[in-house]
N, C-alpha and C. Protein backbone atom coordinates (compact mmCIF):
# COMPACT_ATOMS: atom_id res chain seq x y z
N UNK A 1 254.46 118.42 -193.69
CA UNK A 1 255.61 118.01 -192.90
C UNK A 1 255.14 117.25 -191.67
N UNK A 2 256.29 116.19 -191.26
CA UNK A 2 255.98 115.82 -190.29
C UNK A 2 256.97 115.26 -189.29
N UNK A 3 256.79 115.02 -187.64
CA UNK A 3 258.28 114.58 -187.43
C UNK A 3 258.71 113.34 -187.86
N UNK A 4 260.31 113.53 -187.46
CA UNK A 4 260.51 111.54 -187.79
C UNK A 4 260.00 109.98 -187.46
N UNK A 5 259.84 111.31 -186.24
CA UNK A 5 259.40 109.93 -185.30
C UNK A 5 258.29 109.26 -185.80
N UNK A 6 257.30 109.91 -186.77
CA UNK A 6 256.38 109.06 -187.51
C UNK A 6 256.35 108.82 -188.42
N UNK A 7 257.61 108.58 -188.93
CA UNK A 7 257.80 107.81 -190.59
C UNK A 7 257.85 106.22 -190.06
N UNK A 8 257.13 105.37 -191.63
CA UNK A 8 257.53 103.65 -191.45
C UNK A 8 258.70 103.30 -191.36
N UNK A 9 259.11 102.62 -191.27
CA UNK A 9 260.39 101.89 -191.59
C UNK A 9 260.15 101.60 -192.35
N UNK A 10 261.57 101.61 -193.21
CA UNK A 10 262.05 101.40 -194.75
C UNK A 10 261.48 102.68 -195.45
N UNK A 11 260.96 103.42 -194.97
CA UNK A 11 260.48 104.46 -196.43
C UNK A 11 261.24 105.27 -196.41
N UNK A 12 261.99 106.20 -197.24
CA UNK A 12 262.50 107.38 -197.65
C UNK A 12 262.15 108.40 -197.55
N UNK A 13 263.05 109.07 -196.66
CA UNK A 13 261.99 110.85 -196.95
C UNK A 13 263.37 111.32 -196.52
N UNK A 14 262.75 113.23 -197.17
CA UNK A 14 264.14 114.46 -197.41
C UNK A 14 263.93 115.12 -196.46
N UNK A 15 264.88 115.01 -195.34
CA UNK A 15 264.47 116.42 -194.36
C UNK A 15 264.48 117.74 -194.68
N UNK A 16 263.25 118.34 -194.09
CA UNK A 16 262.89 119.95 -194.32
C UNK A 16 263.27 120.87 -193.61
N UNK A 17 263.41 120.07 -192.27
CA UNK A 17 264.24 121.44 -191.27
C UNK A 17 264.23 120.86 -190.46
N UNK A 18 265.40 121.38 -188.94
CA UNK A 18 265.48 120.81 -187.67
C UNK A 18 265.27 121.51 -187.08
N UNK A 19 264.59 121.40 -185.96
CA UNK A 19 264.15 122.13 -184.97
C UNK A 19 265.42 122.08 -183.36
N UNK A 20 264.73 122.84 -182.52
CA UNK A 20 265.84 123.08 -181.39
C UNK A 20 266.35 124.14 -181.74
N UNK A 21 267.65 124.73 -180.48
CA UNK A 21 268.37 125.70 -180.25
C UNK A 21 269.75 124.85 -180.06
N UNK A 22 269.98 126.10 -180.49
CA UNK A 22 271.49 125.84 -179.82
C UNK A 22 272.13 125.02 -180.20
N UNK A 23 272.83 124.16 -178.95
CA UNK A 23 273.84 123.14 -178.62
C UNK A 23 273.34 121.70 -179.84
N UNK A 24 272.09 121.58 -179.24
CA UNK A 24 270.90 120.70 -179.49
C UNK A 24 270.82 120.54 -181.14
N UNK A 25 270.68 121.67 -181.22
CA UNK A 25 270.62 121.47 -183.28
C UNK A 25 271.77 121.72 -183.58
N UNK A 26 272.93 121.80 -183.05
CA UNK A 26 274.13 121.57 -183.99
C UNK A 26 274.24 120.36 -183.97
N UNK A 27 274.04 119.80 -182.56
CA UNK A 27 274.63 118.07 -182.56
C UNK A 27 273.96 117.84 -183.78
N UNK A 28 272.76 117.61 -183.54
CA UNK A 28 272.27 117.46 -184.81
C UNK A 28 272.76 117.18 -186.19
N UNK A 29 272.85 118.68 -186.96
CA UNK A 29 273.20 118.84 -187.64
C UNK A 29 274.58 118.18 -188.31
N UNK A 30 275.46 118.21 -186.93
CA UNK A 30 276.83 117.71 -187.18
C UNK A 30 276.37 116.26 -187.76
N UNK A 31 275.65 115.30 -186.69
CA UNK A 31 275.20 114.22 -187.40
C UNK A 31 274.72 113.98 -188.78
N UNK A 32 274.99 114.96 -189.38
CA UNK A 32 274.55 114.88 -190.56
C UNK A 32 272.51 115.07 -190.87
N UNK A 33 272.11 115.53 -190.15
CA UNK A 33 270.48 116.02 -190.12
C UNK A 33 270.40 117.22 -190.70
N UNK A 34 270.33 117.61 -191.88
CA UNK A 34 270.76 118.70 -192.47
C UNK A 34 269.11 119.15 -193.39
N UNK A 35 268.31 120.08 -193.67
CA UNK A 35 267.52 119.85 -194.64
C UNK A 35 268.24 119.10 -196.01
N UNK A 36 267.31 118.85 -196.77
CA UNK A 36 267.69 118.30 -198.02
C UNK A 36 268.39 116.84 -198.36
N UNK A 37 268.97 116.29 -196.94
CA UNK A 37 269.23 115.29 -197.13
C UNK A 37 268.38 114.18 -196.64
N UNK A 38 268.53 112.60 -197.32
CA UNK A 38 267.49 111.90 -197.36
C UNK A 38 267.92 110.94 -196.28
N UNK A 39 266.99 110.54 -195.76
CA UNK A 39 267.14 109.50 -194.25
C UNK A 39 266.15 108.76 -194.27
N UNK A 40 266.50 107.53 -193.23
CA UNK A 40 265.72 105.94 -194.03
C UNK A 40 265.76 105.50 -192.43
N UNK A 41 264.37 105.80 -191.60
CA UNK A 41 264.01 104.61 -190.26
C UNK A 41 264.27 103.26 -190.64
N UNK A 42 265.59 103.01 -189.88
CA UNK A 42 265.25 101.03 -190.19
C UNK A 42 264.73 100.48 -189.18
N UNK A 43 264.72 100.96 -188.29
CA UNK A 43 263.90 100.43 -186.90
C UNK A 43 263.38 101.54 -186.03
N UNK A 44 262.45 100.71 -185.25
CA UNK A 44 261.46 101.62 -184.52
C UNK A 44 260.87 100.80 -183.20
N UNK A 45 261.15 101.26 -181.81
CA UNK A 45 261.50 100.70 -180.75
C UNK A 45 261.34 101.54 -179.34
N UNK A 46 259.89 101.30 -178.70
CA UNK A 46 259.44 102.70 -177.74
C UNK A 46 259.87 103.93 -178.06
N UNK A 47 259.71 104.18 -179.15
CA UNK A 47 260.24 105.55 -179.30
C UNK A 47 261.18 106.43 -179.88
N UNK A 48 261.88 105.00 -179.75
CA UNK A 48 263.54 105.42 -179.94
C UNK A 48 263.69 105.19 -181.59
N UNK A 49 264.35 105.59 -182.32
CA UNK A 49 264.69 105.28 -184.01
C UNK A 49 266.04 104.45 -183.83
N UNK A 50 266.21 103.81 -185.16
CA UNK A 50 267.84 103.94 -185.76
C UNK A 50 267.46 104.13 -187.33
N UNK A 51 268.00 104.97 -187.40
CA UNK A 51 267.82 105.89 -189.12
C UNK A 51 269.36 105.27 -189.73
N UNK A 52 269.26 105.72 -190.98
CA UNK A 52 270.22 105.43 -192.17
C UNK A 52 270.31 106.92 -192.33
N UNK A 53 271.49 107.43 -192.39
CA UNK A 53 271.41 108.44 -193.10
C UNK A 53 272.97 109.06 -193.67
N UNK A 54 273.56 109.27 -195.07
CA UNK A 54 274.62 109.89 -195.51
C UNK A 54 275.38 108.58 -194.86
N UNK A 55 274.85 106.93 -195.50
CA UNK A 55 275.89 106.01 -195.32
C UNK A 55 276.01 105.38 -193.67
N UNK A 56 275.72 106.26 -192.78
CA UNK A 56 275.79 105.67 -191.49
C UNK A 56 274.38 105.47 -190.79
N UNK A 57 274.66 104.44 -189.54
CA UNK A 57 273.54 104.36 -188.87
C UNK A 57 273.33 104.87 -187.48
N UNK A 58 272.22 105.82 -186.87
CA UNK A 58 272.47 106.20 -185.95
C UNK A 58 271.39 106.55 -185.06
N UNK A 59 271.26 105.76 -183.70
CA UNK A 59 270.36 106.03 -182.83
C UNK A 59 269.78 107.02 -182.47
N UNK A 60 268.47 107.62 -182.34
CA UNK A 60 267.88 109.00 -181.53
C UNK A 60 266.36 108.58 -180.74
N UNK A 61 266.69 109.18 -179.70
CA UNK A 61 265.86 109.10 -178.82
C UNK A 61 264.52 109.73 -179.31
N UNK A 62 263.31 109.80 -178.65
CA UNK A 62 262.12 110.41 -179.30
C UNK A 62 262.23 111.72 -179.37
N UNK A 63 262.71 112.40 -178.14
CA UNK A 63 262.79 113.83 -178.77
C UNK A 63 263.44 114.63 -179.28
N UNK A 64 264.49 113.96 -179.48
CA UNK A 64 265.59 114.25 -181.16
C UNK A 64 265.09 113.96 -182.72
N UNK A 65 264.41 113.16 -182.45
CA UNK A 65 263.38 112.46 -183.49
C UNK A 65 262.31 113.81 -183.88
N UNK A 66 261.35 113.71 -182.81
CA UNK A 66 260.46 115.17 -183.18
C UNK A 66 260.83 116.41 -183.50
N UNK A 67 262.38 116.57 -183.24
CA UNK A 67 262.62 117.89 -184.01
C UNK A 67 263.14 117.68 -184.75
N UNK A 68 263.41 116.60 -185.98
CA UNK A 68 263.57 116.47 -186.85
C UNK A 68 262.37 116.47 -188.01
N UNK A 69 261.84 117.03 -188.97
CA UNK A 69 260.75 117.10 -189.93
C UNK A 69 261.27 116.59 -191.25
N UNK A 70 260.16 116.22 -191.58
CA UNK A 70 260.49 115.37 -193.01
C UNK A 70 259.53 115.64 -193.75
C-alpha cells in the first residue's frame, strides 16, 4: 500500500482504506473515498491532486491525499 499522493497520473488503482478521524474521514468518505473503489490522478501540482473518481472530479490537498491508501 501506498498513499495517493504517490500514484502517476493516469494510472488506476482500488483504494484500501482511509485514514483520519472523525469529521476528516467522513468528508472523505462522503466524497466518495471509500475502500474498494477505483480512482484515477489526472493531475498532479505541488502537492495538490485532482483525481477521477465514481464519475466526478475532485481536488485534495496533500494531506487528504496521504490518508488516502491505494
Amino acid at each position: 500500500m501506498m498513499p495517493l499522493v504517490m500514484a502517476a497520473a493516469g494510472e488506476v488503482h482500488t483504494i484500501k482504506t482511509v485514514g483520519g478521524e472523525g469529521k476528516k474521514r467522513q468528508f472523505l468518505e462522503g466524497l466518495g473515498f471509500v475502500p474498494g473503489t477505483e480512482v484515477v490522478v489526472l493531475s498532479k501540482s505541488a502537492g495538490s491532486l485532482i483525481v477521477s473518481i465514481k464519475g466526478s472530479r475532485i481536488a485534495l490537498d496533500r494531506r487528504a491525499a496521504l490518508k488516502i491508501l491505494i
